[in-house]
Protein backbone atom coordinates (compact mmCIF):
# COMPACT_ATOMS: atom_id res chain seq x y z
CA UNK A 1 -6.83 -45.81 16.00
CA UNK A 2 -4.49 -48.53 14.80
CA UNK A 3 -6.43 -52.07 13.84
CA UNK A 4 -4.63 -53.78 16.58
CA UNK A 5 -6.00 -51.30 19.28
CA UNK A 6 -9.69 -51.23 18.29
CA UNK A 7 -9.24 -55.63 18.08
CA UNK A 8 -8.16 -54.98 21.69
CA UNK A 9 -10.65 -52.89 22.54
CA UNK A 10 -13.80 -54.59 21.43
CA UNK A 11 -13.31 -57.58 22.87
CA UNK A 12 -12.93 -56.24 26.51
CA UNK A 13 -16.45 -56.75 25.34
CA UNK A 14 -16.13 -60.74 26.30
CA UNK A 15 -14.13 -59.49 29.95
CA UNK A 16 -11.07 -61.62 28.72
CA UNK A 17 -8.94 -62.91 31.81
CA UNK A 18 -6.30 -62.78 29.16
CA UNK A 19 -5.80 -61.24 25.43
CA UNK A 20 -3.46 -60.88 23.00
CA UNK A 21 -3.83 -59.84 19.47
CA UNK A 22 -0.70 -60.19 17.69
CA UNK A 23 -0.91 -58.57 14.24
CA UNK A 24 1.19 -61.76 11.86
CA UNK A 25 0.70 -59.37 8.81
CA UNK A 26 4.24 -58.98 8.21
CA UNK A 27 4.39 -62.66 7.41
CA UNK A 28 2.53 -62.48 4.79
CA UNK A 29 2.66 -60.83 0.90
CA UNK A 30 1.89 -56.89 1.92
CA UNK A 31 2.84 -53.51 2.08
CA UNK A 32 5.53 -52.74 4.80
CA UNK A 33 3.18 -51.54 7.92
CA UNK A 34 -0.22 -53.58 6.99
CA UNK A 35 -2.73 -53.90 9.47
CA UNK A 36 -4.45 -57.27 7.94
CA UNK A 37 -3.31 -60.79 9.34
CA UNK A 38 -4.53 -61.33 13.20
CA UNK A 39 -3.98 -63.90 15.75
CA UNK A 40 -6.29 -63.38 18.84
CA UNK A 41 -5.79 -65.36 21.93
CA UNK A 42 -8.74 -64.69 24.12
CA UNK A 43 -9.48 -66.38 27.58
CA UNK A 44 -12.76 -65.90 28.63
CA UNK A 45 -16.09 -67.22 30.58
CA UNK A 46 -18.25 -66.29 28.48
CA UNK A 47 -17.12 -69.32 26.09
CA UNK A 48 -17.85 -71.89 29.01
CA UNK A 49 -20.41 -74.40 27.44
CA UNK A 50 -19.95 -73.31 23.75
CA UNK A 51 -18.79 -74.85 21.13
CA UNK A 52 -15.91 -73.22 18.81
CA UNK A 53 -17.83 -72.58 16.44
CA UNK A 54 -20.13 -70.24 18.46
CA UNK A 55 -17.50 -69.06 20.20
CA UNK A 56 -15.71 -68.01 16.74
CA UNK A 57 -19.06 -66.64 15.70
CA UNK A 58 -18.90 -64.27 19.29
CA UNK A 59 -15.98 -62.53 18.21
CA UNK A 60 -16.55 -62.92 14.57
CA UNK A 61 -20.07 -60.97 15.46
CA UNK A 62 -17.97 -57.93 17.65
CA UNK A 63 -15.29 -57.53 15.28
CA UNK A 64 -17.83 -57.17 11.89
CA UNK A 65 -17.27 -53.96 10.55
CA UNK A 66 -12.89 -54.84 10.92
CA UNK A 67 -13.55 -58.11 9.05
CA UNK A 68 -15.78 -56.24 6.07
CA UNK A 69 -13.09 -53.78 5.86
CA UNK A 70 -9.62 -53.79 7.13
CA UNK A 71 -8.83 -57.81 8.56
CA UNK A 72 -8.34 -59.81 5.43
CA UNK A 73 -7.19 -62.75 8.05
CA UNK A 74 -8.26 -63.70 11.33
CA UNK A 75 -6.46 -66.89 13.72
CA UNK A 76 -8.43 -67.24 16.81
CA UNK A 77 -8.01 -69.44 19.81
CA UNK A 78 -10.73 -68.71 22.36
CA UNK A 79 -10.42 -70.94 25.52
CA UNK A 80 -12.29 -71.36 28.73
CA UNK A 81 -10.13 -70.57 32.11
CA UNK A 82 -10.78 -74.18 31.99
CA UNK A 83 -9.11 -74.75 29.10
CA UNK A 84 -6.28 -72.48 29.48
CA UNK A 85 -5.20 -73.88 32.62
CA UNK A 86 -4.99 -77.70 30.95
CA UNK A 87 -2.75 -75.78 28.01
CA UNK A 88 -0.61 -74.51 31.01
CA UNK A 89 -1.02 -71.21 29.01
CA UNK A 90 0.23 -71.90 26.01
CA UNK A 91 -1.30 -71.41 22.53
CA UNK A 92 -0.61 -72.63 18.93
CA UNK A 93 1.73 -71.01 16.62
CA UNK A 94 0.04 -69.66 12.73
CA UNK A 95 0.86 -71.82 10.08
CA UNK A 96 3.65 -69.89 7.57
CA UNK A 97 1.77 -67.93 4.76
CA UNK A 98 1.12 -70.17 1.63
CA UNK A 99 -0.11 -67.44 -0.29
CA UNK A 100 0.90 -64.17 -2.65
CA UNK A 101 4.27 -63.91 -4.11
CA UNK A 102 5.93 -65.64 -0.71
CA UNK A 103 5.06 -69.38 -1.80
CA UNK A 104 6.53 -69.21 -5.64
């Protein structure tokens, strides 16, 4: 199962009204096809009345075993309904990779 796919799949865990998990790998400094750079936009309830950090630390907690061994980088924005509504449904673009061979 591709990286993306099992992302998607374990969170279902949190009963996201919405998810996306857009793998940004390709902007960054590896092989052609890399499963490794995440952004996860995940709209759910069961982040009402926690902070981000324990909200990070939710998926963070699901998605273990991908961040010991295949994720090297994770982007999250996990929102409230709440939340997403006063963002109209918008989210924040990843900064441009810094790192590897791309910033000399």
């Amino acid at each position: 199962m591709k990286i993306k796919n099992l992302i998607e799949t374990k969170l279902r865990l949190l009963h996201p009204e919405f998810l996306e998990v857009v793998n940004e790998s390709d902007k960054h400094n590896v092989p052609e096809g890399s499963e490794s750079h995440f952004k996860v936009t995940i709209v759910s309830d069961a982040f009402h009345g926690k902070m981000l950090l324990a909200r990070h630390r939710m998926v963070n907690g699901i998605l273990a075993d991908e961040l010991a061994q295949s994720i090297h980088a994770l982007v999250l924005h996990t929102l409230t309904m709440e939340e997403w509504f006063e963002k109209h449904g918008t989210r924040n673009d990843s900064p441009p990779c810094l790192g590897g061979a791309k910033s000399k």
